[in-house]
Protein backbone atom coordinates (compact mmCIF):
# COMPACT_ATOMS: atom_id res chain seq x y z
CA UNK A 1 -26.21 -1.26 86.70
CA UNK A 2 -27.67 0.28 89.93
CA UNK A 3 -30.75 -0.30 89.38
CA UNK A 4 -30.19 -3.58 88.57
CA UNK A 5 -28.04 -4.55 91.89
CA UNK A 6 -31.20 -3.01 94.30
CA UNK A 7 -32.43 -5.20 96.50
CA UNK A 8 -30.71 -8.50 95.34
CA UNK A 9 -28.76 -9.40 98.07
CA UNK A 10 -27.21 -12.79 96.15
CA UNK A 11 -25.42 -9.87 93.28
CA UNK A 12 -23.39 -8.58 96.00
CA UNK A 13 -20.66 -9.37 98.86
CA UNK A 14 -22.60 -8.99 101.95
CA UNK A 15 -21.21 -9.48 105.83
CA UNK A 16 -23.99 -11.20 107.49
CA UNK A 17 -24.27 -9.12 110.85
CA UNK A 18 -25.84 -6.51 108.48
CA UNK A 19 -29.03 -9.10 107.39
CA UNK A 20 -31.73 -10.07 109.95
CA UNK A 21 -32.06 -13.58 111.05
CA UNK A 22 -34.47 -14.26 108.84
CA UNK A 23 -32.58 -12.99 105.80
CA UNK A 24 -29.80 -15.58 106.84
CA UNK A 25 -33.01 -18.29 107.14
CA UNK A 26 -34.25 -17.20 103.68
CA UNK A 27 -30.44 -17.67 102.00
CA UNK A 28 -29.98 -21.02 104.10
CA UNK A 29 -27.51 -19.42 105.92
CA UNK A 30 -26.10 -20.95 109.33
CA UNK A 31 -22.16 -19.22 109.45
CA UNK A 32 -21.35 -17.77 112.96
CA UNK A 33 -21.22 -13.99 113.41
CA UNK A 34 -18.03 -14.25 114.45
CA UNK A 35 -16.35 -16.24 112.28
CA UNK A 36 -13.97 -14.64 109.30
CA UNK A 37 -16.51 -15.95 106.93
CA UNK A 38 -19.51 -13.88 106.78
CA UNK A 39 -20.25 -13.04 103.30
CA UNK A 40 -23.55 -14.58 101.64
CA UNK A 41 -21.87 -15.45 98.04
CA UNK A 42 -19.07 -17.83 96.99
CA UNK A 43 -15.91 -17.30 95.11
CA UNK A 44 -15.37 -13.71 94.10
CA UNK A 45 -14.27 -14.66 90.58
CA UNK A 46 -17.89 -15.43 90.04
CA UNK A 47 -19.33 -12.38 91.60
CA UNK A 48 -16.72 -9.69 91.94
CA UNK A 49 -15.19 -10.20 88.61
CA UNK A 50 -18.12 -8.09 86.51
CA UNK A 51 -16.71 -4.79 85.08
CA UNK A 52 -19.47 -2.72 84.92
CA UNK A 53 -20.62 -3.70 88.35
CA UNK A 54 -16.87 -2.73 90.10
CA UNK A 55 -17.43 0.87 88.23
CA UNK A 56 -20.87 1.21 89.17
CA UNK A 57 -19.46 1.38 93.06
CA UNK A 58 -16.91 4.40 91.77
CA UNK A 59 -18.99 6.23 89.31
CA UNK A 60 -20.24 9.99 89.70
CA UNK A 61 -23.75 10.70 88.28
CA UNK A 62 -22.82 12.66 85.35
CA UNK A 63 -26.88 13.57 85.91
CA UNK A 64 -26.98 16.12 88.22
CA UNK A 65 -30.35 16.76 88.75
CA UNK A 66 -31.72 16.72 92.36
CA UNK A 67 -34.50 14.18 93.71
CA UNK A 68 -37.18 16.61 93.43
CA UNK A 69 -36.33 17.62 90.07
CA UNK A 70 -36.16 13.72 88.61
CA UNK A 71 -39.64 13.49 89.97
CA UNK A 72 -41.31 16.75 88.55
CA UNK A 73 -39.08 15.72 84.99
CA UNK A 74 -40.48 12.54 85.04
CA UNK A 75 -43.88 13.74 85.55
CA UNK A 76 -44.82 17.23 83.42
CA UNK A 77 -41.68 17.13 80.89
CA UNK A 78 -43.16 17.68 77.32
CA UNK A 79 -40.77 15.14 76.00
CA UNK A 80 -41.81 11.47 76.52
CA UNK A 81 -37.87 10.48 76.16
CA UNK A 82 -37.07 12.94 79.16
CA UNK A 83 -40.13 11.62 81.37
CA UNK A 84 -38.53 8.62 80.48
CA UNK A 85 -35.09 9.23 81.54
CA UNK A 86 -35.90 11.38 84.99
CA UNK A 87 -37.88 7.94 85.88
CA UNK A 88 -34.93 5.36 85.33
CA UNK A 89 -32.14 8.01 87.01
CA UNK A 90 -34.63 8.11 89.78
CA UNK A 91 -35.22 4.29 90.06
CA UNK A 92 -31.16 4.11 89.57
CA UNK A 93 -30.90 5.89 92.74
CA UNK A 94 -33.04 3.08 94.47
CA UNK A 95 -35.14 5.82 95.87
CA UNK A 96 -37.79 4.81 98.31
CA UNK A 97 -40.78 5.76 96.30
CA UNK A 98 -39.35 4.46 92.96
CA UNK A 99 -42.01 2.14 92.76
CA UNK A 100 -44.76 4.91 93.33
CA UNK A 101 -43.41 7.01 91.06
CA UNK A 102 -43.04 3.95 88.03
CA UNK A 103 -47.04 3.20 88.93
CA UNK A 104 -48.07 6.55 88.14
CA UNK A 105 -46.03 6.63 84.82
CA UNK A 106 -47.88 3.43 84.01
CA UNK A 107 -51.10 4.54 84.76
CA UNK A 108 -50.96 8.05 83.34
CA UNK A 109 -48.33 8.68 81.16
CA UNK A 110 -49.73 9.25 77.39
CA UNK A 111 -46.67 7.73 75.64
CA UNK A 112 -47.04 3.83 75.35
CA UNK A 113 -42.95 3.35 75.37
CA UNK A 114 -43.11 5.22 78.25
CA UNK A 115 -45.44 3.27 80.19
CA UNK A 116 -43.21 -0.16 78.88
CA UNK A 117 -40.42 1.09 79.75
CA UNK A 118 -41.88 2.40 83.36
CA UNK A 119 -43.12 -1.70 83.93
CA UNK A 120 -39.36 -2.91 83.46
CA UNK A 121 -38.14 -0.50 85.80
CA UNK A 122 -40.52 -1.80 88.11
CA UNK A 123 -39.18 -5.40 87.41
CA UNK A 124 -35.51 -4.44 87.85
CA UNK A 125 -36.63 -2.91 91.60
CA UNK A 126 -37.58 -6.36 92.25
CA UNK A 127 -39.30 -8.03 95.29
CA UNK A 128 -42.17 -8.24 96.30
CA UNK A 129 -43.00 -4.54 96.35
CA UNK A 130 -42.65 -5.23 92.73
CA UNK A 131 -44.66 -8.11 92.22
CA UNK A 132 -47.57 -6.00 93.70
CA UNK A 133 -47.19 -2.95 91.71
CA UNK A 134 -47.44 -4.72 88.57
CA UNK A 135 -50.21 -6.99 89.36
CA UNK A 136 -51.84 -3.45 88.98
CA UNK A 137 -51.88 -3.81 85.37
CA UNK A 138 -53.16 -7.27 84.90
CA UNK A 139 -56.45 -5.96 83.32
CA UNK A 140 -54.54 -3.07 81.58
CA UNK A 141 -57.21 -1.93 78.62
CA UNK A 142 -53.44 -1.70 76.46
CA UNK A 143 -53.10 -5.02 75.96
CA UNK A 144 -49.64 -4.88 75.44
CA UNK A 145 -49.17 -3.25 78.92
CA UNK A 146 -51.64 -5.82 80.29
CA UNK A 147 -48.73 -8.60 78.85
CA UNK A 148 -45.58 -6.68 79.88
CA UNK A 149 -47.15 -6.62 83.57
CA UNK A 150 -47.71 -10.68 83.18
CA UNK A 151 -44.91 -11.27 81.77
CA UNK A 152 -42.52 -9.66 84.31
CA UNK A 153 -44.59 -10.65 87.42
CA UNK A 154 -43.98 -14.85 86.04
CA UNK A 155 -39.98 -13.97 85.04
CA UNK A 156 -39.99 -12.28 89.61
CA UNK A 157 -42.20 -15.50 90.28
CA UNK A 158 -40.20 -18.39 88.42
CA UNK A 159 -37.49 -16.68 86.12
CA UNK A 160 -39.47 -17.45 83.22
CA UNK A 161 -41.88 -15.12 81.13
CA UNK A 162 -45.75 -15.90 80.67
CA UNK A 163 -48.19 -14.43 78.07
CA UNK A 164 -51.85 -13.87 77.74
CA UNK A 165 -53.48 -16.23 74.79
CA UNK A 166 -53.69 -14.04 71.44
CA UNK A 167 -53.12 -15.30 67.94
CA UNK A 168 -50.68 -14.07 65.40
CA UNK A 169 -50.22 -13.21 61.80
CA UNK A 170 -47.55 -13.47 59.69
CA UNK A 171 -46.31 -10.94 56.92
CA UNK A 172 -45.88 -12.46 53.56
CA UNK A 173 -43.14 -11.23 50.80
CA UNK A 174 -40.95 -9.71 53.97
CA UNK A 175 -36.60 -10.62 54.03
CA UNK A 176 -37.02 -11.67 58.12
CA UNK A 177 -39.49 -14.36 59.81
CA UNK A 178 -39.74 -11.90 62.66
CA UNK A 179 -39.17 -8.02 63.46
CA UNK A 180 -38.90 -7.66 67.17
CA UNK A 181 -38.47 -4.60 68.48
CA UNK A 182 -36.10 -4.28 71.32
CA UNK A 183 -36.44 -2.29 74.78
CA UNK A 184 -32.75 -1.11 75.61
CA UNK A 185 -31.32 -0.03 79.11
CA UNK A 186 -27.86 0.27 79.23
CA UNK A 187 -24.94 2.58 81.54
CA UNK A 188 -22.13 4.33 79.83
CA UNK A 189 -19.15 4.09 82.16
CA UNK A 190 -17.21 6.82 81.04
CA UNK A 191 -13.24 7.50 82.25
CA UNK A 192 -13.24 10.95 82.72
CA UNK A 193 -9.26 11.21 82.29
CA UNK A 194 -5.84 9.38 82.49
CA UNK A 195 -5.42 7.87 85.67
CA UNK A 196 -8.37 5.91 85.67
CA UNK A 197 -9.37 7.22 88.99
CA UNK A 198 -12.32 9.47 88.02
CA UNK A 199 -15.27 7.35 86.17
CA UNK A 200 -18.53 9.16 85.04
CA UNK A 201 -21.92 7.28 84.66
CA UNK A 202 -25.00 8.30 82.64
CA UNK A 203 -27.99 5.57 82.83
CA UNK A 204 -29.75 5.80 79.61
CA UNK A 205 -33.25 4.80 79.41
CA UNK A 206 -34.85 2.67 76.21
CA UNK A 207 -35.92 5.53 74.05
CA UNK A 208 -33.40 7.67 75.66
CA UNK A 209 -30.78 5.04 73.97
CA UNK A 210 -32.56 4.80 70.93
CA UNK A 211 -32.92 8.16 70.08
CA UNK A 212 -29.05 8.59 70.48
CA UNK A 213 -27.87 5.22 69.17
CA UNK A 214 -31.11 3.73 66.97
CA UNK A 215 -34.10 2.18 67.69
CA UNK A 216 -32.99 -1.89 67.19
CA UNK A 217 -34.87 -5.08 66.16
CA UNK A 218 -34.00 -8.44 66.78
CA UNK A 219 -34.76 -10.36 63.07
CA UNK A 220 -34.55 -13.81 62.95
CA UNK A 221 -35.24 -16.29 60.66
CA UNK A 222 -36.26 -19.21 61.35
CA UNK A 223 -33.87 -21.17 59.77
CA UNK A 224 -30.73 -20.03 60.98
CA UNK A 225 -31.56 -18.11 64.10
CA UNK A 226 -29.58 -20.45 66.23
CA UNK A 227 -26.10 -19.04 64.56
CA UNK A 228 -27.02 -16.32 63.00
CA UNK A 229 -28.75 -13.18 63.34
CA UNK A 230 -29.48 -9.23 62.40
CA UNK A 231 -29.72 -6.50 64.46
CA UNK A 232 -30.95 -3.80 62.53
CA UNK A 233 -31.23 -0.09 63.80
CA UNK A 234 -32.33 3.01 62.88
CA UNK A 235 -31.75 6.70 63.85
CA UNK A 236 -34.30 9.26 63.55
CA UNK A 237 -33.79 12.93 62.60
CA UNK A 238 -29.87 12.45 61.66
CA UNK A 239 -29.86 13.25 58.33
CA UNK A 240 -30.72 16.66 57.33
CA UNK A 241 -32.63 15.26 54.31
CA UNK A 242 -35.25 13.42 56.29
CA UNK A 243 -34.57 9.70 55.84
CA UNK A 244 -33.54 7.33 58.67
CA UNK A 245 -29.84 6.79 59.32
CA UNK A 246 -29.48 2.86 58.60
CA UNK A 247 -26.80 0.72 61.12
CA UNK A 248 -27.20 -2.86 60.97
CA UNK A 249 -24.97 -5.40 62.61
CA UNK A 250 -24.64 -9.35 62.28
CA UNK A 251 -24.15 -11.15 64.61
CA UNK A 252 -22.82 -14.98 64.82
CA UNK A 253 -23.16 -17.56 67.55
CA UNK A 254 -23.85 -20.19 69.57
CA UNK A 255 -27.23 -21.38 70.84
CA UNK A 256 -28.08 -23.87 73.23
CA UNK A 257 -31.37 -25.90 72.54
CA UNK A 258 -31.41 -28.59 75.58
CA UNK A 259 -34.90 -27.44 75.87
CA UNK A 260 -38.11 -27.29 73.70
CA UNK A 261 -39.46 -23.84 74.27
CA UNK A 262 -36.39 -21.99 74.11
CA UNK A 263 -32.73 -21.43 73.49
CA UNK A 264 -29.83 -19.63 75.24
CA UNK A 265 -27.20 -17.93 73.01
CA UNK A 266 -24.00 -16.08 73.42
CA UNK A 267 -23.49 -14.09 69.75
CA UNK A 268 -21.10 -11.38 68.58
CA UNK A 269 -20.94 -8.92 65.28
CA UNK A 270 -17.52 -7.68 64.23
CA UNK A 271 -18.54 -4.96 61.36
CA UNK A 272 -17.04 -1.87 59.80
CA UNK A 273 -17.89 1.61 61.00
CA UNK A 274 -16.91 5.29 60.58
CA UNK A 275 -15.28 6.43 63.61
CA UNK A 276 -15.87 10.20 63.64
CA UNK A 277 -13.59 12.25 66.15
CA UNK A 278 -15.83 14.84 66.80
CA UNK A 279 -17.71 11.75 68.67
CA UNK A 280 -20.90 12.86 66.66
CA UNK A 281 -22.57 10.14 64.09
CA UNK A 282 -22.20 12.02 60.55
CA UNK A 283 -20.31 14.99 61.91
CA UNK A 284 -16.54 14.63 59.79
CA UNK A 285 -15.72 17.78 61.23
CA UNK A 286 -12.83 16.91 63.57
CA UNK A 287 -11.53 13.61 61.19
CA UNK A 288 -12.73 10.77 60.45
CA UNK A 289 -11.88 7.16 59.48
CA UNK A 290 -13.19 3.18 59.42
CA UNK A 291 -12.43 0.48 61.77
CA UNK A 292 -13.65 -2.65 62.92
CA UNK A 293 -16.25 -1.87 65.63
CA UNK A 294 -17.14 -5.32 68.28
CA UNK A 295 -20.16 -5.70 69.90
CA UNK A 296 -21.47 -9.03 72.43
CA UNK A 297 -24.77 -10.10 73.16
CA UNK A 298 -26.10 -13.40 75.11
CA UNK A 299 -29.14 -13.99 76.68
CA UNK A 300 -32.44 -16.50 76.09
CA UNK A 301 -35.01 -16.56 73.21
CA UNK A 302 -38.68 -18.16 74.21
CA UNK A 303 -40.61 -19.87 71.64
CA UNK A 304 -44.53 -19.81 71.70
CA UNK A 305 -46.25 -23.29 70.17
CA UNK A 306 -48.96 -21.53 69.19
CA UNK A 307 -47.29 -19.29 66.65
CA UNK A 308 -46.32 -20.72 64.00
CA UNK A 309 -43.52 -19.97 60.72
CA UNK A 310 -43.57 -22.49 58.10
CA UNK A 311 -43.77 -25.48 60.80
CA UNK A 312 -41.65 -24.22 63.31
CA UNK A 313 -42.49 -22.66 66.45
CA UNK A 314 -41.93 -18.65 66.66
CA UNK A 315 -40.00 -16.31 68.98
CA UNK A 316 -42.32 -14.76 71.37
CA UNK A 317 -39.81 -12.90 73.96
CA UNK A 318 -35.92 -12.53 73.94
CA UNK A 319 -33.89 -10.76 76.83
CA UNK A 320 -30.34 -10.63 77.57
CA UNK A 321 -27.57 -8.62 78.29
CA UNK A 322 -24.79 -6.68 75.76
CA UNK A 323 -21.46 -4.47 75.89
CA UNK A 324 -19.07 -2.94 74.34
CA UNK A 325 -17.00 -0.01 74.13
CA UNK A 326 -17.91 3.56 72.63
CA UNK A 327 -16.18 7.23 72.67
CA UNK A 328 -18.38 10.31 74.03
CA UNK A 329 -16.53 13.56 73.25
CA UNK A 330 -16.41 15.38 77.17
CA UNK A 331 -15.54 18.57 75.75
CA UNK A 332 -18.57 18.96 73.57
CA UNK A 333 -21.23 17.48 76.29
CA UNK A 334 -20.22 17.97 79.40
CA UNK A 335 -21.95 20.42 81.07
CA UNK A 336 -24.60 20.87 78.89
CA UNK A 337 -28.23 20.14 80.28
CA UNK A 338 -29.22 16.41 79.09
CA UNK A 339 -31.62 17.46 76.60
CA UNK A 340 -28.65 18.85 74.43
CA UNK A 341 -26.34 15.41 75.31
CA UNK A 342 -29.72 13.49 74.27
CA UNK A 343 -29.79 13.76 70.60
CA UNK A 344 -29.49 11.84 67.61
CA UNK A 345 -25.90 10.48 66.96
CA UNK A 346 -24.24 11.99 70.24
CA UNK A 347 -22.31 9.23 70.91
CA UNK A 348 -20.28 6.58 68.84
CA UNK A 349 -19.21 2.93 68.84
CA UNK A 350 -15.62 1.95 69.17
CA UNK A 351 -12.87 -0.52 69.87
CA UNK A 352 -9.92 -0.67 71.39
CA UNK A 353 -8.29 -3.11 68.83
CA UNK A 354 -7.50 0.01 66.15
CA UNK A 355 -4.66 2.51 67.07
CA UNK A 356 -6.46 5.61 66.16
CA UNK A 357 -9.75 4.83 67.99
CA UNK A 358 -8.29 3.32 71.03
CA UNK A 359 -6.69 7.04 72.57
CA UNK A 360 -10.29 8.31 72.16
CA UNK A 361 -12.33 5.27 73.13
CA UNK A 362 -13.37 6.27 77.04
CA UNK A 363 -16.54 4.96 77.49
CA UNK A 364 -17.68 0.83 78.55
CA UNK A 365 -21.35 0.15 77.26
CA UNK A 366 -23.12 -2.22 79.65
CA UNK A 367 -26.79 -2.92 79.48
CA UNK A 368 -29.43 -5.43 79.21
CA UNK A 369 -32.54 -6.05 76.71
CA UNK A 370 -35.92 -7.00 76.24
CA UNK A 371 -38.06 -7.93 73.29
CA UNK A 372 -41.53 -9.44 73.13
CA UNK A 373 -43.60 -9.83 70.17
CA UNK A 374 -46.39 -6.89 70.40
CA UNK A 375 -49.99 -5.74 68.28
CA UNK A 376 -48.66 -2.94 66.30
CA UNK A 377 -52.07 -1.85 64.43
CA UNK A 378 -54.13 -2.82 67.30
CA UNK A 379 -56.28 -5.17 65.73
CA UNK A 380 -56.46 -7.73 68.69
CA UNK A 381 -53.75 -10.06 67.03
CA UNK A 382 -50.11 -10.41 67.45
CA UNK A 383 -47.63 -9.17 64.35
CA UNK A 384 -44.66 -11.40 63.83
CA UNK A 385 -42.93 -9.67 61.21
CA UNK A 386 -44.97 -6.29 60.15
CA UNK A 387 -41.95 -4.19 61.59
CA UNK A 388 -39.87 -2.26 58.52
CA UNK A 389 -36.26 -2.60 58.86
CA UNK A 390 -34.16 -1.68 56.13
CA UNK A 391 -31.67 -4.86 56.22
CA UNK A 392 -31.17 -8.10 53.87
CA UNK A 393 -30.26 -11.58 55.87
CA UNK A 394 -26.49 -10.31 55.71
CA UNK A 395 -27.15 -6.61 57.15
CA UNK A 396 -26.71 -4.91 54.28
CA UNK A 397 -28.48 -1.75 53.72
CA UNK A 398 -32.05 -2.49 51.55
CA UNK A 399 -34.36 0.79 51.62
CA UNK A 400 -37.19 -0.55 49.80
CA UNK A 401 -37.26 -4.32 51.72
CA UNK A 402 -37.66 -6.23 48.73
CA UNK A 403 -34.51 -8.84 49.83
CA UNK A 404 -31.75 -6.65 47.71
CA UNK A 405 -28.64 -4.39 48.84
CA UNK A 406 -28.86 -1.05 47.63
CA UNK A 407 -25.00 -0.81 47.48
CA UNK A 408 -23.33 -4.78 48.10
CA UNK A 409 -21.19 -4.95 51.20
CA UNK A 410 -22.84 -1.31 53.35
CA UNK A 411 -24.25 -2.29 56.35
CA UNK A 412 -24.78 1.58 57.55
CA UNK A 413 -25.32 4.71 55.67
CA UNK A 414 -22.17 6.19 53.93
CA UNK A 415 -22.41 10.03 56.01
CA UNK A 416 -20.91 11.80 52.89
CA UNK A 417 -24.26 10.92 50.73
CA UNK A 418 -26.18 13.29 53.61
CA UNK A 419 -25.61 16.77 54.82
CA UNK A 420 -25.32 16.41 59.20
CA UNK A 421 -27.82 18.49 61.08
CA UNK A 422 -25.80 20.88 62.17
């Protein structure tokens, strides 16, 4: 969460002799210096009382890689994941050229996810130094860059996202209204033994996350997005055989809907999983066995007028925040270099509610999202719903998309029908 605490004085407990005057002016400040009461924020069970933010303070880098090295990584690596990554560990350290280093990924870096994903980082720097670096890409020739850059410059600006004016089409014959595909940051806080004294954190990056855990999309429909949705992901290069490993999760809710143009949700998925104790998706080698596996999400959904699905107005952006809990096996990745922790399936879901997951469980997910409706063929027009995922309106595995299970009841692929990479 680093990166997401720099430079936001009102996320933190801050004595006031360390802020200038005109900080205190800006905050509407007027305590004396002297006085016991010098911090900026309110009651500390509103702002002291977030998990992932306590552990963030304790945390070792379980990245080990030097300054220099994050910035050569994040420039030359071969692998667009890895440029990835070396740019969000470096922006997690809130160093001083972060924002430098983000505007050069977005200008030059060949890999459009990268260059998304480079944006948000800017964004979650914040301040004006941000504002400025993404008004860079206003007149992006991507146009999907050029929206990302509006979009996060209005959400600094107001708290609210903006878009540029293109149309959109809509998919007949598809199971969801919408297919949103979902940039993912998240920080595994993992205990690194019994006492709870030692905590390890690893900041993974969007495609860093989904080429570990699964690419996701948001699918709603429109007519019961407000209590009900699917999150449906998929892992490439898993299964020896070629296909894509299938995980899809429902999720039920609440939405709030005081206003028009959008709606603010809280939303949680209880589902069945394989726990393997090797702490490798697919890998039975070291036991395996189901449990119940709990996930949160909450956040805001904003609809566009323009777009719309059988009468109603469409999802154009969602972003939020998640977490949960999840088991990485120390003895099989620490100490390898993170291209060898990186892979597909390294890392597995869990709970702490099921007695022979809980001794294992050691990491707490924490992370935040962001989806926007993009041009996936690049014809100039906005897709709604082109995306495949392989999911019916209950999560329940469907290969070919045409509305039907394969097997009734499997919302993820059953690891005994494919042979495990080794």
């Amino acid at each position: 969460m680093a990166i997401d605490l720099c430079n936001k004085l009102e996320s933190v407990s801050v004595p006031l002799d360390l802020l200038s005057s005109d900080q205190r002016a800006d905050l509407g400040l007027g305590y004396d210096l002297d006085s016991p009461r010098r911090h900026v924020v309110g009651d500390p069970a509103a702002w002291a009382s977030d998990f992932a933010h306590a552990l963030d303070r304790v945390a070792i880098r379980l990245d080990t890689r030097s300054s220099e090295e994050l910035w050569k990584a994040a420039r030359t690596h071969a692998d667009p994941v890895m440029r990835e990554q070396a740019l969000y560990e470096y922006a997690d350290r809130n160093e001083a050229n972060a924002i430098d280093l983000l505007s050069e990924a977005v200008a030059y870096d060949k890999d459009r996810q990268v260059r998304w994903a480079a944006l948000w980082a800017i964004e979650k720097l914040g301040g004006l130094p941000a504002i400025a670096a993404l008004e860079a890409f206003l007149e992006d020739r991507d146009l999907e860059v050029a929206e990302w850059a509006r979009l996060f410059i209005s959400e600094l600006q107001t708290g609210d996202p903006a878009f540029d004016q293109r149309t959109a089409k809509y998919t007949e014959g598809r199971t969801f209204d919408e297919t949103i595909f979902l940039l993912i940051h998240c920080d595994l806080y993992i205990r690194l033994e019994g006492s709870n004294q030692h905590w390890g954190k690893l900041s993974l990056a969007p495609q860093g996350l989904a080429r570990v855990y699964g690419q996701a999309h948001a699918c709603p429909n429109v007519d019961t997005r407000e209590h009900t949705l699917i999150i449906a992901k998929t892992i490439e290069d898993l299964h020896a055989d070629g296909t894509p490993h299938v995980d899809n999760y429902l999720f039920r809710g609440f939405t709030e809907r005081t206003q028009a143009d959008r709606g603010n949700f809280f939303f949680e998925s209880q589902v069945d999983r394989p726990f393997f104790h090797s702490g490798r998706a697919d890998d039975p080698s070291e036991g395996v066995h189901t449990g119940q596996i709990g996930f949160m999400r909450q956040g805001c959904w904003y609809l566009d007028k323009r777009f719309k699905i059988r009468g109603h107005d469409a999802i154009r952006y969602v972003r939020g925040s998640f977490q949960g809990w999840g088991y990485v096996n120390l003895d099989r990745v620490l100490g390898l270099p993170l291209e060898e922790v990186l892979v597909p399936g390294n890392g597995v879901l869990s709970t702490l509610h099921d007695d022979r997951s809980r001794p294992l469980t050691n990491a707490f997910i924490a992370g935040t999202f962001k989806g926007k409706l993009n041009d996936w063929d690049n014809d100039g027009v906005i897709d709604l719903n082109s995306r495949d995922v392989y999911a019916t309106v209950k999560g329940e595995i469907d290969t070919n998309m045409d509305g039907t299970p394969d097997e009734p009841g499997r919302t993820c692929c059953d690891y005994r029908q494919h042979t495990p990479l080794p």
